[in-house]
Protein backbone atom coordinates (compact mmCIF):
# COMPACT_ATOMS: atom_id res chain seq x y z
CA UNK A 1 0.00 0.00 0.00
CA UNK A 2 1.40 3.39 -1.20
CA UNK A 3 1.60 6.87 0.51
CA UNK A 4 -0.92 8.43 -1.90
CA UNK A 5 -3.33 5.41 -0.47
CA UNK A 6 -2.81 5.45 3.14
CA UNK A 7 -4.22 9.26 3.10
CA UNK A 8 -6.58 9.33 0.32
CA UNK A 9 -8.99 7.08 2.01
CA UNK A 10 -9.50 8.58 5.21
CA UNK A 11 -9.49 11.89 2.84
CA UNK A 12 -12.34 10.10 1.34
CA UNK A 13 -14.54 9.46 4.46
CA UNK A 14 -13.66 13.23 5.78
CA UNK A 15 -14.99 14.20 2.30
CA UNK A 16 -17.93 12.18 2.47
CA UNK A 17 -18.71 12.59 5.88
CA UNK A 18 -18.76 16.75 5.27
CA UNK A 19 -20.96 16.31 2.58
CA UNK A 20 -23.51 14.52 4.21
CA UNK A 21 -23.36 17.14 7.15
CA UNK A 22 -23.64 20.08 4.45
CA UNK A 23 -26.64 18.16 3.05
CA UNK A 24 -28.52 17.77 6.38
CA UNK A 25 -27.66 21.84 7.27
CA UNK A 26 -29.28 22.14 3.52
CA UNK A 27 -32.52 20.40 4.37
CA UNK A 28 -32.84 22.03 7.79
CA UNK A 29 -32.25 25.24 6.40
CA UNK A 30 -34.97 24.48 3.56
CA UNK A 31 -37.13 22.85 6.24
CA UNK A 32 -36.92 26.76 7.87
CA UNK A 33 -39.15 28.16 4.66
CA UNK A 34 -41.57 25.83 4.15
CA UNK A 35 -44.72 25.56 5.99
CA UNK A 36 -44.25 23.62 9.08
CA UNK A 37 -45.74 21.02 11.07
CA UNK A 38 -48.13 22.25 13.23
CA UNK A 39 -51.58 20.91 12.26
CA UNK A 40 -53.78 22.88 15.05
CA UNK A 41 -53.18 27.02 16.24
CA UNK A 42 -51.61 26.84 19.54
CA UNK A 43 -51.06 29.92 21.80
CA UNK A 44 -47.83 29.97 23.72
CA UNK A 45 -46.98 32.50 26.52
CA UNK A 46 -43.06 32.91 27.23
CA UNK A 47 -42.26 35.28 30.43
CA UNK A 48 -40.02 38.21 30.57
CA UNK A 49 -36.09 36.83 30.46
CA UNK A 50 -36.88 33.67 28.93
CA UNK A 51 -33.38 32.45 27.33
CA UNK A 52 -34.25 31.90 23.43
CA UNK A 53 -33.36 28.30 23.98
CA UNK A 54 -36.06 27.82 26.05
CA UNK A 55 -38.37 29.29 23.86
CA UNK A 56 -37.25 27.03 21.61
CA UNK A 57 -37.40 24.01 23.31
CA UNK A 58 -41.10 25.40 23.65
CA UNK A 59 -41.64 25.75 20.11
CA UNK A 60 -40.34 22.02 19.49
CA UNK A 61 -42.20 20.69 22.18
CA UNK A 62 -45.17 21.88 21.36
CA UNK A 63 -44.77 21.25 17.55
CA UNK A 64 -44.53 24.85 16.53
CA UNK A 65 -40.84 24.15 14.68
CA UNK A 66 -39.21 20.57 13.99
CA UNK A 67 -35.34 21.65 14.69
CA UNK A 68 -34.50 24.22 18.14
CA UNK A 69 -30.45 24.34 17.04
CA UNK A 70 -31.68 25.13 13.73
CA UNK A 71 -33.47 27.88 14.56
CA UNK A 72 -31.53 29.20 16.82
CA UNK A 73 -28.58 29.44 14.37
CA UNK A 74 -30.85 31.04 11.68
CA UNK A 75 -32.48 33.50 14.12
CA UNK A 76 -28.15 34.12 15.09
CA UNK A 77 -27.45 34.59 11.75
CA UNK A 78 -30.22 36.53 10.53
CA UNK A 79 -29.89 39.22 13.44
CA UNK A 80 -33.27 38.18 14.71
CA UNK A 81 -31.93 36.14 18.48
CA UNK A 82 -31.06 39.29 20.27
CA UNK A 83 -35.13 40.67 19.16
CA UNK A 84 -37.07 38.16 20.57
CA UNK A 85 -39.59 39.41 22.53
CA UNK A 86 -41.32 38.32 25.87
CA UNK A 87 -45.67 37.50 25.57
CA UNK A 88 -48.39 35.71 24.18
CA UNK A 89 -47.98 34.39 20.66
CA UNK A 90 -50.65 32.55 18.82
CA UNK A 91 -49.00 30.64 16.08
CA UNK A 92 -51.42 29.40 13.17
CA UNK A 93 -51.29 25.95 11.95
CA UNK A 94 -48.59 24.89 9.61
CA UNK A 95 -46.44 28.19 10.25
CA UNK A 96 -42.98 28.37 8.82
CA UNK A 97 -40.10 28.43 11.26
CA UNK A 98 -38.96 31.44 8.99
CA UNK A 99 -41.91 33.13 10.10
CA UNK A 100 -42.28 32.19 13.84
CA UNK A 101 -38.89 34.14 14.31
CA UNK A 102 -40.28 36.93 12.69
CA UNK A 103 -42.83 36.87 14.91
CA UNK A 104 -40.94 36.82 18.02
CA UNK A 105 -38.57 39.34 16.70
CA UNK A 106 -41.20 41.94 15.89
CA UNK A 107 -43.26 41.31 18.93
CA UNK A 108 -45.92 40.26 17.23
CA UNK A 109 -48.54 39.41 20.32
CA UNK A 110 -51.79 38.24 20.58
CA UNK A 111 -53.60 41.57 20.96
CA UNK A 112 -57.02 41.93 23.63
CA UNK A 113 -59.42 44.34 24.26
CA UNK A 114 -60.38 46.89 26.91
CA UNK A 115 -63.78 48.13 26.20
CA UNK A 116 -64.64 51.38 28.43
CA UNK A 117 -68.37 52.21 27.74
CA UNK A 118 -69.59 55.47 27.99
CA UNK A 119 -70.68 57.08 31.62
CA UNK A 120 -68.93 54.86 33.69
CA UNK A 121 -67.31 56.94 36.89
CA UNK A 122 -63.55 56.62 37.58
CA UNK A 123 -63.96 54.29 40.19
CA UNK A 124 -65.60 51.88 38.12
CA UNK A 125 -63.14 51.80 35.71
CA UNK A 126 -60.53 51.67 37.75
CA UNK A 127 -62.39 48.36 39.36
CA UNK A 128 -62.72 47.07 36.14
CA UNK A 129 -58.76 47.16 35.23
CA UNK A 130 -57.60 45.49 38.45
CA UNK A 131 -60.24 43.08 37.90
CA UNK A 132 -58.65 42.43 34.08
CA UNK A 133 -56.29 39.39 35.05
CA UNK A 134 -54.57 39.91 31.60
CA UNK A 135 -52.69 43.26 32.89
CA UNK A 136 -49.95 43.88 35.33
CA UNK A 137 -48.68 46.38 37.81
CA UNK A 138 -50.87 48.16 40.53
CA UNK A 139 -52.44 51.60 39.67
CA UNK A 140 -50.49 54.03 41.78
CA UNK A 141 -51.96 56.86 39.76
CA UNK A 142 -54.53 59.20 41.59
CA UNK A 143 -57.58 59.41 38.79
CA UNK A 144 -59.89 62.38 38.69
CA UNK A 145 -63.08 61.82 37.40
CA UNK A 146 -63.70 63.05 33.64
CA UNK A 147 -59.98 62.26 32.81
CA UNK A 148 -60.61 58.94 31.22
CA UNK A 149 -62.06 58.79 27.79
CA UNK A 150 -64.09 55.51 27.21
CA UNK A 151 -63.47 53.17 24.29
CA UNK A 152 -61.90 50.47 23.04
CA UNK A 153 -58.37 49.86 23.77
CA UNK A 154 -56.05 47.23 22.44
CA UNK A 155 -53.47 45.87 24.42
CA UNK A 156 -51.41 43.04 25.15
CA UNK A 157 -50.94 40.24 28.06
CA UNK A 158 -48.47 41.49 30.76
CA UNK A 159 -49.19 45.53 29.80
CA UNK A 160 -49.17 47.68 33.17
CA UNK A 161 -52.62 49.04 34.22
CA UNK A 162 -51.31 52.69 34.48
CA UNK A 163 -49.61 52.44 30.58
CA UNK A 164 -52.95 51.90 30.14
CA UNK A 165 -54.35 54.98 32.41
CA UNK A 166 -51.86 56.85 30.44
CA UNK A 167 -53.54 56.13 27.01
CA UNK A 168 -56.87 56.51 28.33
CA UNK A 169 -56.13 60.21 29.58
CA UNK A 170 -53.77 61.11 26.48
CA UNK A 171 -57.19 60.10 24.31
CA UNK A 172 -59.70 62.31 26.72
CA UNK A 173 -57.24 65.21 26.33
CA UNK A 174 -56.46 65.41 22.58
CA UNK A 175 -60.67 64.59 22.15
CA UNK A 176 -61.28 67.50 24.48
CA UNK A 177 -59.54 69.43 23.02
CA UNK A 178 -59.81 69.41 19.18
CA UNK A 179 -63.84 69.20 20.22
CA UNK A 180 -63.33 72.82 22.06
CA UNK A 181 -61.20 74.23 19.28
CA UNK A 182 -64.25 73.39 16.82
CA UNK A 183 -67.00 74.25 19.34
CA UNK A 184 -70.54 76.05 18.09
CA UNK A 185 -70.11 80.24 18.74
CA UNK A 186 -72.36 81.54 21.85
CA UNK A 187 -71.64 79.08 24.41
CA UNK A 188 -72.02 79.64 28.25
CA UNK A 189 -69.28 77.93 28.44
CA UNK A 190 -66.01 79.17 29.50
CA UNK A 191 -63.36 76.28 29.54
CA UNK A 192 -62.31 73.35 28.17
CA UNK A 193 -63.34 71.64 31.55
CA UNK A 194 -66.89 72.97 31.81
CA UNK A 195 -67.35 71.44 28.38
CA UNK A 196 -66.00 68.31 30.17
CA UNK A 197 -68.73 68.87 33.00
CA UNK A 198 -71.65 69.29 30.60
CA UNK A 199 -70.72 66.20 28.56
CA UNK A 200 -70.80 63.72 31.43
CA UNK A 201 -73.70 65.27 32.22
CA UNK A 202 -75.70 64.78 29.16
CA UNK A 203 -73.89 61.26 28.93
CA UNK A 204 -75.94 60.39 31.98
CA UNK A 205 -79.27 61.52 30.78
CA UNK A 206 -79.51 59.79 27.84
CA UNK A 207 -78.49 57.14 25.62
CA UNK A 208 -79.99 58.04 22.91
CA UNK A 209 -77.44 59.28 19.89
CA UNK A 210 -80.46 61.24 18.18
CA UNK A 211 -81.16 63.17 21.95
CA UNK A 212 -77.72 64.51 22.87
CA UNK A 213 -77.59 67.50 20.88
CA UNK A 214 -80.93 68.62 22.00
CA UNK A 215 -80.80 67.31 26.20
CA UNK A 216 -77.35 69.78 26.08
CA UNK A 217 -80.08 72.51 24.61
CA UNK A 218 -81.40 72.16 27.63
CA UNK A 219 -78.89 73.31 29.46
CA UNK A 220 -76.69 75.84 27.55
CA UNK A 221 -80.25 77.39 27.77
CA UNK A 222 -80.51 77.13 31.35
CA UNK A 223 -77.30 78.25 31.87
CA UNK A 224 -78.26 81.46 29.70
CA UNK A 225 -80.64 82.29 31.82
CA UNK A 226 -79.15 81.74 35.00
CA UNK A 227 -81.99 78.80 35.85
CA UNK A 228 -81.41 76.16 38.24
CA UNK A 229 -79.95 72.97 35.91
CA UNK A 230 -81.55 70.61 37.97
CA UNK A 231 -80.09 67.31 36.56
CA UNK A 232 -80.96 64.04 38.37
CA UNK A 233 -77.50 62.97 37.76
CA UNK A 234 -75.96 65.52 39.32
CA UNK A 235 -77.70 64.90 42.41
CA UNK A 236 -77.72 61.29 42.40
CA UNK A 237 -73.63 61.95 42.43
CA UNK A 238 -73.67 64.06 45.17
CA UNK A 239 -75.40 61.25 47.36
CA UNK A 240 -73.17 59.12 46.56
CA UNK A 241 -70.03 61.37 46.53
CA UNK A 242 -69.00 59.39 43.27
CA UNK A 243 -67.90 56.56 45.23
CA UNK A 244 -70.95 54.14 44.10
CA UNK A 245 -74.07 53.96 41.61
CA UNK A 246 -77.01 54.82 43.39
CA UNK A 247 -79.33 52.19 42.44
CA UNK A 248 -82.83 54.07 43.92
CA UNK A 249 -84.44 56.54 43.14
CA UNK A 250 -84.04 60.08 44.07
CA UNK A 251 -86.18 61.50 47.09
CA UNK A 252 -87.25 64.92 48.68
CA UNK A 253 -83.96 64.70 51.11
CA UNK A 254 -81.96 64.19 47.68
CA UNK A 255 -83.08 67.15 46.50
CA UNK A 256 -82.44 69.47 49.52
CA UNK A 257 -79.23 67.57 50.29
CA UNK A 258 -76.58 70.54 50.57
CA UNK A 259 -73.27 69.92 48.07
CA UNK A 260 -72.31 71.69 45.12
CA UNK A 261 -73.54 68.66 42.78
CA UNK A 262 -76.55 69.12 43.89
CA UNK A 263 -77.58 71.37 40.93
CA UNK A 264 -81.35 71.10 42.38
CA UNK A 265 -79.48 73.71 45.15
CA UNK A 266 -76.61 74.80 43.46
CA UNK A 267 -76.45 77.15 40.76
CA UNK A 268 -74.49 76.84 37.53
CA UNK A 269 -72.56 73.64 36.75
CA UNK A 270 -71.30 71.44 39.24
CA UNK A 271 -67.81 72.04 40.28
CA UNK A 272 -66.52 68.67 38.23
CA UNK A 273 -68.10 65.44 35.81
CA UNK A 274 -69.76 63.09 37.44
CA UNK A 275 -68.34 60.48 34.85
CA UNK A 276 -66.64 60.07 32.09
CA UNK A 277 -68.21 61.12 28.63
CA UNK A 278 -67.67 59.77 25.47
CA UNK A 279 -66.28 61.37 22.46
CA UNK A 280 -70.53 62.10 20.66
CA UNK A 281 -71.64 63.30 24.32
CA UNK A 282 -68.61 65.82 24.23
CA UNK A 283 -69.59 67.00 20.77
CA UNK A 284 -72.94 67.52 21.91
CA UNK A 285 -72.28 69.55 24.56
CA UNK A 286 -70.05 71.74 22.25
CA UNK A 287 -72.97 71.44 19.19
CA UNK A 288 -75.87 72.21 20.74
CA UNK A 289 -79.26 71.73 19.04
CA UNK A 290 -80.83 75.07 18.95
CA UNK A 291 -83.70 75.18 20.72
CA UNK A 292 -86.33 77.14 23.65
CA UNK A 293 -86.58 73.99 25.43
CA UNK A 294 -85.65 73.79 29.23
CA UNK A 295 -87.50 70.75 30.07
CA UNK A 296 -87.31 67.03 29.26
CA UNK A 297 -88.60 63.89 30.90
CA UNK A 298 -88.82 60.36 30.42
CA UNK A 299 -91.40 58.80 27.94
CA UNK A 300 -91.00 55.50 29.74
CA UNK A 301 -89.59 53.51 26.72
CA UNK A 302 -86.25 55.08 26.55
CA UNK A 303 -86.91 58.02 25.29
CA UNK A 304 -87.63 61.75 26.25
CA UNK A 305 -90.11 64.71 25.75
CA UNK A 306 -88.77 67.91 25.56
CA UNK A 307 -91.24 71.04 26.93
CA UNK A 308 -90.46 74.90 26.24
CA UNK A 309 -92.85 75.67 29.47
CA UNK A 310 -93.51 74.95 32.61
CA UNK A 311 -97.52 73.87 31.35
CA UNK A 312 -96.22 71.32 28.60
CA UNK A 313 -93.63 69.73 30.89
CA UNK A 314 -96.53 69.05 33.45
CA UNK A 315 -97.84 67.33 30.79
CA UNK A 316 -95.20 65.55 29.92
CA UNK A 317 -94.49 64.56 33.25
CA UNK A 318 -98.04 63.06 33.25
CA UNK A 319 -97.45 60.89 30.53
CA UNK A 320 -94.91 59.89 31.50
CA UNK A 321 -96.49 58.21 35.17
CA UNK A 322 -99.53 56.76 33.15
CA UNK A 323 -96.81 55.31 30.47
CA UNK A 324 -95.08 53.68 34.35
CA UNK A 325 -98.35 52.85 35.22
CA UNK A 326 -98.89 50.49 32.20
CA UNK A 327 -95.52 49.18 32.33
CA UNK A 328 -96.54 48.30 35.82
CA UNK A 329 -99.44 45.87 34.60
């Protein structure tokens, strides 16, 4: 046996063997494009300071990718392993690997929903986002009333409660705001804030889209002529000192009850809202219809009827206790 042999076969098998390894790298890169394995969506949640090799363990385990060193090395080489991002990921069925690390490179989380309806006071939407299981961190902010402006807010699982606070008063502010640079010309209304105050106001007394404009008729022309507002609302707030819904009904002690929310006693607006208005209540109160009226009362079926008089709101007031009366029977 020659030289040339003695090293050309283990040459051979070094050859070979490098080839082979080339070839499976080849098919595992490949394997990272194509659509993967995963035959049902799965939703995986990886913690804050999970090591990427855990989350790929994860991902293999649960049938999300076929190869962890793989991926890792792609996501290396690629720039994407220093990106990934802590959360919730749902990852549709048959994903590609190529796109599961774009996913946890871009952040791409499952996004939720906080819904803040209309009229709601502070503290109740404060109760609701400690209540949401979903978000993090205790709310260490102090919340005025009227700050908050409700909708729908997306976020994601682990947010903090007072990022969120911060949103929802960012949004009240920049509503407010372009709503009093484009209000109607007249108003009795001197501030940004006292639009704030009418708003929640005509939030509470109605929830009809079609009745705002003309329920804040009401009062701009109240105001105008220095008349008592007399809102229910605000009364029912000052019984309550915002703290709860009052769930009766008003009485005679209500009325006489001595606060300056009590705008059965008190003149003018109240010195702050008594919840927190959405956006079309805010127009309203900054659109008024224009009108004479300076009554309204309940029809019974969800409505109200408007009176220009004393005379035609006692008859509307009398319709309206036969109309209970009947929805008594």
């Amino acid at each position: 046996m020659t030289y040339k042999t003695i090293i050309k076969k283990p040459l051979h098998i070094t050859v070979a063997i490098f080839t082979l390894i080339c070839g499976i790298i080849l098919w595992d890169i490949s394997d990272f494009f194509l659509p993967g394995g995963l035959e049902k969506p799965v939703t995986l949640v990886f913690a804050p300071n999970t090591h990427v090799t855990d989350i790929a363990a994860s991902l293999k385990e649960n049938k999300v990718i076929r190869h962890p060193l793989v991926f890792e090395a792609l996501m290396l080489a690629t720039g994407q392993y220093f990106r990934v991002k802590a959360g919730e990921y749902a990852f549709p069925a048959h994903i590609s690997e190529q796109d599961v690390a774009m996913m946890l490179a871009t952040g791409k989380t499952v996004i939720h929903h906080f819904t803040v309806p209309e009229g709601l006071m502070t503290l109740e939407i404060l109760d609701m986002l400690k209540k949401n299981d979903l978000l993090t961190g205790e709310i260490t902010y102090d919340v005025k009333e009227g700050e908050l402006l409700p909708e729908t807010y997306n976020f994601s699982r682990g947010d903090k409660r007072n990022d969120l606070i911060d949103r929802m008063r960012h949004a009240m502010k920049k509503t407010l705001e372009e709503a009093w640079a484009g209000r109607a010309d007249s108003l009795p209304l001197k501030t940004p804030q006292q639009a704030l105050i009418l708003a929640s106001i005509v939030e509470k007394e109605t929830g009809l889209v079609t009745e705002r404009q003309r329920v804040a008729s009401v009062y701009i022309n109240r105001l105008n002529k220095g008349m008592l507002l007399q809102a229910d609302p605000t009364t029912a707030y000052a019984v309550t000192g915002g703290k709860e819904k009052l769930t009766r009904p008003l009485t005679r002690d209500d009325l006489n009850l001595k606060s300056p929310y009590n705008t059965y006693q008190s003149p003018g607006l109240p010195p702050g809202p008594i919840d927190n208005p959405g956006k079309a209540a805010i127009i309203a109160a900054l659109h008024p219809l224009l009108s004479d009226d300076l009554y309204f009362v309940a029809t019974g079926n969800g409505g109200h009827n408007f009176a220009r008089t004393p005379e035609e709101h006692a008859k509307n007031v009398q319709k309206y206790r036969e109309a209970e009366k009947d929805n008594r029977k």
